[in-house]
C-alpha atoms as a PDB file:
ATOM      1  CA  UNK A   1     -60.099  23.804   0.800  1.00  0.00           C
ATOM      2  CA  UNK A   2     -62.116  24.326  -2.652  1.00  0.00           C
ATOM      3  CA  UNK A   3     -60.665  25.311  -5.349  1.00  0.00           C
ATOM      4  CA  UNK A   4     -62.684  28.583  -5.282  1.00  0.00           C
ATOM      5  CA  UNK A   5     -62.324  29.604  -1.692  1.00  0.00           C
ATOM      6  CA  UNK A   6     -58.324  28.857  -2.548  1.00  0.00           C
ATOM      7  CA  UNK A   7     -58.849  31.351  -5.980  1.00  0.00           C
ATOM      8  CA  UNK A   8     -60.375  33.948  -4.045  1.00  0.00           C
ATOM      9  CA  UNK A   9     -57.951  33.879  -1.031  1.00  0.00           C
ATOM     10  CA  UNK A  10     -54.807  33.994  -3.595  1.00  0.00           C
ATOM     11  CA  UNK A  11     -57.062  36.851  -5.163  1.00  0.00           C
ATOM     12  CA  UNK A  12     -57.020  38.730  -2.015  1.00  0.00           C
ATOM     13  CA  UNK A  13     -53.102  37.947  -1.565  1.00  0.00           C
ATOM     14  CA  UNK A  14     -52.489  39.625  -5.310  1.00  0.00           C
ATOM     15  CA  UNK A  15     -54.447  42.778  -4.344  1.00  0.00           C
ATOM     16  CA  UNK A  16     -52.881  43.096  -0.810  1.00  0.00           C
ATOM     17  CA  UNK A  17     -49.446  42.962  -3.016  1.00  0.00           C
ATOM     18  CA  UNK A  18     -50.152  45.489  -5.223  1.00  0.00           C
ATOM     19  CA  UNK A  19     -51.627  47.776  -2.689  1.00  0.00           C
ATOM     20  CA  UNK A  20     -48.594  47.460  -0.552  1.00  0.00           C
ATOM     21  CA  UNK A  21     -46.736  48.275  -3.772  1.00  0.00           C
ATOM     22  CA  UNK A  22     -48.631  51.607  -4.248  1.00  0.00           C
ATOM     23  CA  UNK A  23     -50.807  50.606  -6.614  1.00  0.00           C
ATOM     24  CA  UNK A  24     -54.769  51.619  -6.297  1.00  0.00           C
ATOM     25  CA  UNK A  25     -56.512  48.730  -6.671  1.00  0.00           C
ATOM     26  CA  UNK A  26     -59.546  46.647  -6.570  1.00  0.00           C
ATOM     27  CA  UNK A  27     -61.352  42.739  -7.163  1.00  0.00           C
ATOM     28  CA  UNK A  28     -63.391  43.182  -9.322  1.00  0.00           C
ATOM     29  CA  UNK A  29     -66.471  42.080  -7.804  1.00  0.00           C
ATOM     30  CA  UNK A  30     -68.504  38.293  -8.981  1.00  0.00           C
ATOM     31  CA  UNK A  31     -65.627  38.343 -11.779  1.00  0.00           C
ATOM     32  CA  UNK A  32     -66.196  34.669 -13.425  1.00  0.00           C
ATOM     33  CA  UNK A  33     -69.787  34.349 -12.096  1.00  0.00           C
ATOM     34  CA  UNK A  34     -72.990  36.198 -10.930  1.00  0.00           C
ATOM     35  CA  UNK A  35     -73.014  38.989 -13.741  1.00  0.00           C
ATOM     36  CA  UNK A  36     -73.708  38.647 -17.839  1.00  0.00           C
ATOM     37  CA  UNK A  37     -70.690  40.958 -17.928  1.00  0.00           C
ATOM     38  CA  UNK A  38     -67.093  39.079 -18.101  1.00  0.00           C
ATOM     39  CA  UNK A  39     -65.029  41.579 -15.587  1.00  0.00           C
ATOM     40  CA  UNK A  40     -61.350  40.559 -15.140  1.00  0.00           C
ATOM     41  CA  UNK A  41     -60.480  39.482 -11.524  1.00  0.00           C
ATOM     42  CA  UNK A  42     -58.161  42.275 -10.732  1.00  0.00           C
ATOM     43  CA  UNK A  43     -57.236  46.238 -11.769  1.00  0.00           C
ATOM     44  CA  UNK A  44     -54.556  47.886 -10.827  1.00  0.00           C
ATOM     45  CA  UNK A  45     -53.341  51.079 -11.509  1.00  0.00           C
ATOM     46  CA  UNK A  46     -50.289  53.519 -10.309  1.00  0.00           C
ATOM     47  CA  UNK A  47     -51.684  56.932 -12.210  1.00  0.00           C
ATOM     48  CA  UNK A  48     -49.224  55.400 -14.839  1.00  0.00           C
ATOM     49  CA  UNK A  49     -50.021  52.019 -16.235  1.00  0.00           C
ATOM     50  CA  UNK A  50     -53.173  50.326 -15.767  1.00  0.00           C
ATOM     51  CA  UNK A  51     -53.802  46.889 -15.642  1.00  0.00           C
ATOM     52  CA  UNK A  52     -56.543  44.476 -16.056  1.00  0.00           C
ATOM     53  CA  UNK A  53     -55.804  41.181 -15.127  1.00  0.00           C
ATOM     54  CA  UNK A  54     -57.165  37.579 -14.613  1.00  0.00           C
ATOM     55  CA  UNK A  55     -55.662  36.008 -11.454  1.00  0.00           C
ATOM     56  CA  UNK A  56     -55.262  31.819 -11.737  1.00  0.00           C
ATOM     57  CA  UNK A  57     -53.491  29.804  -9.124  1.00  0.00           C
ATOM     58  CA  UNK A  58     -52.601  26.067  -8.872  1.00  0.00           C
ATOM     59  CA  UNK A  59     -50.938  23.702  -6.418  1.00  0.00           C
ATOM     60  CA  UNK A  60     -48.434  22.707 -10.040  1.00  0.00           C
ATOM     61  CA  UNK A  61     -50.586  21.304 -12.162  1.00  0.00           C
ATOM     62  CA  UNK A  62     -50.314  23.637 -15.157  1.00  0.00           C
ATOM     63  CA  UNK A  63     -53.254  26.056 -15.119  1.00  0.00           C
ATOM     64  CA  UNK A  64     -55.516  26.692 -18.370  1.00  0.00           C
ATOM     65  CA  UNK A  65     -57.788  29.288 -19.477  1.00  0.00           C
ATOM     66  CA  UNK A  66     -60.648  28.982 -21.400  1.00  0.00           C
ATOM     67  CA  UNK A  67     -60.192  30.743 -25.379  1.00  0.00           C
ATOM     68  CA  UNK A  68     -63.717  32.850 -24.073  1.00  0.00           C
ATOM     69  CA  UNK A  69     -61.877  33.894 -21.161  1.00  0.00           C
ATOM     70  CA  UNK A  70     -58.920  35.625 -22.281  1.00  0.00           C
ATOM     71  CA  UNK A  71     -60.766  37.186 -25.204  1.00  0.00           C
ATOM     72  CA  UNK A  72     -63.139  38.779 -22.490  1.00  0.00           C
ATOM     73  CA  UNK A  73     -60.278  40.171 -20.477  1.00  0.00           C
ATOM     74  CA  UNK A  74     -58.233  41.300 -23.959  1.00  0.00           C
ATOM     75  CA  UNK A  75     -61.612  43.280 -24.995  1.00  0.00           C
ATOM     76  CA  UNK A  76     -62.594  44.571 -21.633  1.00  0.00           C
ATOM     77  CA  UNK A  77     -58.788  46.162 -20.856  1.00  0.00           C
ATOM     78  CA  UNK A  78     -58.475  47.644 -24.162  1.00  0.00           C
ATOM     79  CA  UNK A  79     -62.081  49.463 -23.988  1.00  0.00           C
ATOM     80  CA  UNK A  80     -61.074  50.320 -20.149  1.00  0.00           C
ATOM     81  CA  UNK A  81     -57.441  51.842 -21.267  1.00  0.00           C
ATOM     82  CA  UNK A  82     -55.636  48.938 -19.174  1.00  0.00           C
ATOM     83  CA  UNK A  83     -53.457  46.397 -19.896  1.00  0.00           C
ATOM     84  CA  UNK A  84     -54.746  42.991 -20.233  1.00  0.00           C
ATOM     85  CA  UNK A  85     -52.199  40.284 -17.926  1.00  0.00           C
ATOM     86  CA  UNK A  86     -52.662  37.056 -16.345  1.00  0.00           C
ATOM     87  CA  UNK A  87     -51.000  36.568 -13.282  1.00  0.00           C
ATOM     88  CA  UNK A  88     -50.305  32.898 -12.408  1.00  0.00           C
ATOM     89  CA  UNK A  89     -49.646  31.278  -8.768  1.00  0.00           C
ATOM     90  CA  UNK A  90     -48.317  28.186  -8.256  1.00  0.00           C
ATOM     91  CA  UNK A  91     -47.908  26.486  -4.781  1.00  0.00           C
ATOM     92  CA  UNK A  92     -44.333  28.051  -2.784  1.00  0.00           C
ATOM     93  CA  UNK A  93     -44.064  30.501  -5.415  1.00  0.00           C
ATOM     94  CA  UNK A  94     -44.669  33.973  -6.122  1.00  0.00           C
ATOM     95  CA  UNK A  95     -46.777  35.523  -8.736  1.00  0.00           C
ATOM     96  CA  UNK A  96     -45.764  35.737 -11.953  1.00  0.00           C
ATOM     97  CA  UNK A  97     -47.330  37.737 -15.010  1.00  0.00           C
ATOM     98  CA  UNK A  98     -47.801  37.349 -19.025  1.00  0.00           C
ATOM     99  CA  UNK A  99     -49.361  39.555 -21.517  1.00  0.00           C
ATOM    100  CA  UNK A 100     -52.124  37.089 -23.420  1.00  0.00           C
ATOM    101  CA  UNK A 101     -50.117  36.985 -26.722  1.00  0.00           C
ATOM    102  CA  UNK A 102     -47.184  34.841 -25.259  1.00  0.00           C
ATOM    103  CA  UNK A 103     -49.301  32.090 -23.745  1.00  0.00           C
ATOM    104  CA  UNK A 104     -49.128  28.827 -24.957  1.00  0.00           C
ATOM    105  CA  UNK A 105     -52.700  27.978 -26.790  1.00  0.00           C
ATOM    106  CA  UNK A 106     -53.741  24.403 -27.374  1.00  0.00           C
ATOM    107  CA  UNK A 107     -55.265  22.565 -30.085  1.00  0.00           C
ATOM    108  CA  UNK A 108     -58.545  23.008 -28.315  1.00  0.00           C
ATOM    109  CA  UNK A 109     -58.185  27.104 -28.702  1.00  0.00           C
ATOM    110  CA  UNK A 110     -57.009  27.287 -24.656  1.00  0.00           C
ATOM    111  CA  UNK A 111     -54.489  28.838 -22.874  1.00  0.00           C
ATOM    112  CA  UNK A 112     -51.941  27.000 -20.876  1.00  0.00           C
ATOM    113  CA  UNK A 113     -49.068  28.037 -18.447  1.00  0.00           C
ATOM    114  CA  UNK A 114     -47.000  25.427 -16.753  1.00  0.00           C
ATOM    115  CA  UNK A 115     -45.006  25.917 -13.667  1.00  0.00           C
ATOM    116  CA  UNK A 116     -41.641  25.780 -15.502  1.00  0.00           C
ATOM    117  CA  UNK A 117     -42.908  28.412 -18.186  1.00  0.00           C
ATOM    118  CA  UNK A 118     -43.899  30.999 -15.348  1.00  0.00           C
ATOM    119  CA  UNK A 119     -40.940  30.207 -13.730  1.00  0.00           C
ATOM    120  CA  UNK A 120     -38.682  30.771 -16.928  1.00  0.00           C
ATOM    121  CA  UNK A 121     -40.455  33.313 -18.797  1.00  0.00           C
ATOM    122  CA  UNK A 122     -43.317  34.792 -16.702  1.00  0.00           C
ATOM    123  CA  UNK A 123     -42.484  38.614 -15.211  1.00  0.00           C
ATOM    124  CA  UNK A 124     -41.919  38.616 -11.474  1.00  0.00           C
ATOM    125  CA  UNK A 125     -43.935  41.057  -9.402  1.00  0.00           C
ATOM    126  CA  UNK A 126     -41.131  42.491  -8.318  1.00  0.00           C
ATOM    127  CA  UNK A 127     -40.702  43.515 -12.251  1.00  0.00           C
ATOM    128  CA  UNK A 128     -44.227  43.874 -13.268  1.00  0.00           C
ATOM    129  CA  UNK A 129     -45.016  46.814  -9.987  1.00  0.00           C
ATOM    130  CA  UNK A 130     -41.944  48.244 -11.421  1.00  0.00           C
ATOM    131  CA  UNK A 131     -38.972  47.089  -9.178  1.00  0.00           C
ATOM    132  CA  UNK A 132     -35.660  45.451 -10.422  1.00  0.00           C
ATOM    133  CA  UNK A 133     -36.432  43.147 -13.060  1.00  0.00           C
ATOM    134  CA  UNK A 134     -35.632  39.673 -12.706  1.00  0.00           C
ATOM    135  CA  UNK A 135     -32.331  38.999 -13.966  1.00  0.00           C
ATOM    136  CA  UNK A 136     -31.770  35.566 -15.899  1.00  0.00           C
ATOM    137  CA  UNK A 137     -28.386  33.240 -15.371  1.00  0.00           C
ATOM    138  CA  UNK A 138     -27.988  33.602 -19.081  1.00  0.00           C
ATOM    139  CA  UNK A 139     -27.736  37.579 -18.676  1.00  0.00           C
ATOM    140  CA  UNK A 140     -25.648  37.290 -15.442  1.00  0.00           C
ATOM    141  CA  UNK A 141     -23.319  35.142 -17.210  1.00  0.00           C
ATOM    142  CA  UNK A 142     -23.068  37.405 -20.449  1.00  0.00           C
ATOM    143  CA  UNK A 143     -22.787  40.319 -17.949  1.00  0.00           C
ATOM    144  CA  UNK A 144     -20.187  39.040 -16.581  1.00  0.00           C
ATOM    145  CA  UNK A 145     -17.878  37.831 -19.383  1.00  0.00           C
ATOM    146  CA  UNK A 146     -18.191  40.402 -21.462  1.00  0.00           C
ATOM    147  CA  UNK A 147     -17.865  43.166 -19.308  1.00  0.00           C
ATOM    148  CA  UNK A 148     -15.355  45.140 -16.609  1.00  0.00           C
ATOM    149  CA  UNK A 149     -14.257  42.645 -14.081  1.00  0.00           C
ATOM    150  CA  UNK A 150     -15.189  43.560 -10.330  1.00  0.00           C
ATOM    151  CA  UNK A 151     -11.535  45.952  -9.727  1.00  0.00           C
ATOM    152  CA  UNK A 152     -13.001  47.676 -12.954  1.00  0.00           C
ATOM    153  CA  UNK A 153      -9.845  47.010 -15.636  1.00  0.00           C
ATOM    154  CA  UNK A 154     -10.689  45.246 -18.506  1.00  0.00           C
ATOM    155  CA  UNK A 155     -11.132  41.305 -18.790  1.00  0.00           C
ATOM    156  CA  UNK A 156      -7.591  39.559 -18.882  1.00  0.00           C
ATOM    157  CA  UNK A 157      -7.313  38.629 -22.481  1.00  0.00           C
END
């Protein structure tokens, strides 16, 4: 499969999510080509937050974003009112979400997310559409030693 027909399929997928999530939403249409205008590939919106966001997907390989590219979707969401995100795909995993300021940018003046960083650091959909947010083994295991044990008395000192 191309990578484009992949891109737009994993497209679809993100707006099928968010729509199922309650968002109102739309692909933007001949984002990335066919227009003089730079349109992000996605916006969402709940009547609450708005979003404008740039949808990349990869099989692992870590996925980069042209310097021109992000600066297009940072100028277009703030003259729309949204907020500008790239959502990130990688193969058997779900989508994952950054604001532009905490991508990595290379020498070159690119962005770059690896699978790990997404992974680690990225904000699950679950989070981003405004469910539970994802809860790190480093906060479980803070949770759990510093707080009320399960019967509710204090920690055994």
């Amino acid at each position: 499969m191309s990578s484009n027909r992949k891109g737009d399929r994993r497209e679809r997928e993100l707006v099928n999510r968010l729509d199922e999530a309650g968002f109102a939403v739309m692909r933007a249409p001949a984002s990335g080509s066919a227009t003089d205008r730079e349109l992000p590939d996605v916006l969402a919106g709940d009547g609450e937050v708005f979003y404008a966001i740039e949808a990349k997907s990869s099989s692992g390989r870590p996925i980069y974003l042209t310097g021109e590219e992000v600066e297009a979707l940072i100028y277009f969401a703030r003259n729309f009112g949204a907020k500008a995100r790239i959502g990130v795909r990688f193969d058997r995993e779900s989508w994952y979400f950054f604001h532009p300021g905490d991508l990595h940018v290379t020498d070159g003046g690119n962005y770059r997310v690896k699978k790990e960083t997404a992974l680690a650091e990225g904000e699950s959909f679950e989070s981003f559409v405004g469910g539970p947010a994802q809860a790190r083994l480093t906060d479980v295991e803070e949770a759990t030693s510093d707080g009320p044990t399960d019967d509710g008395d204090a920690p055994d000192a």
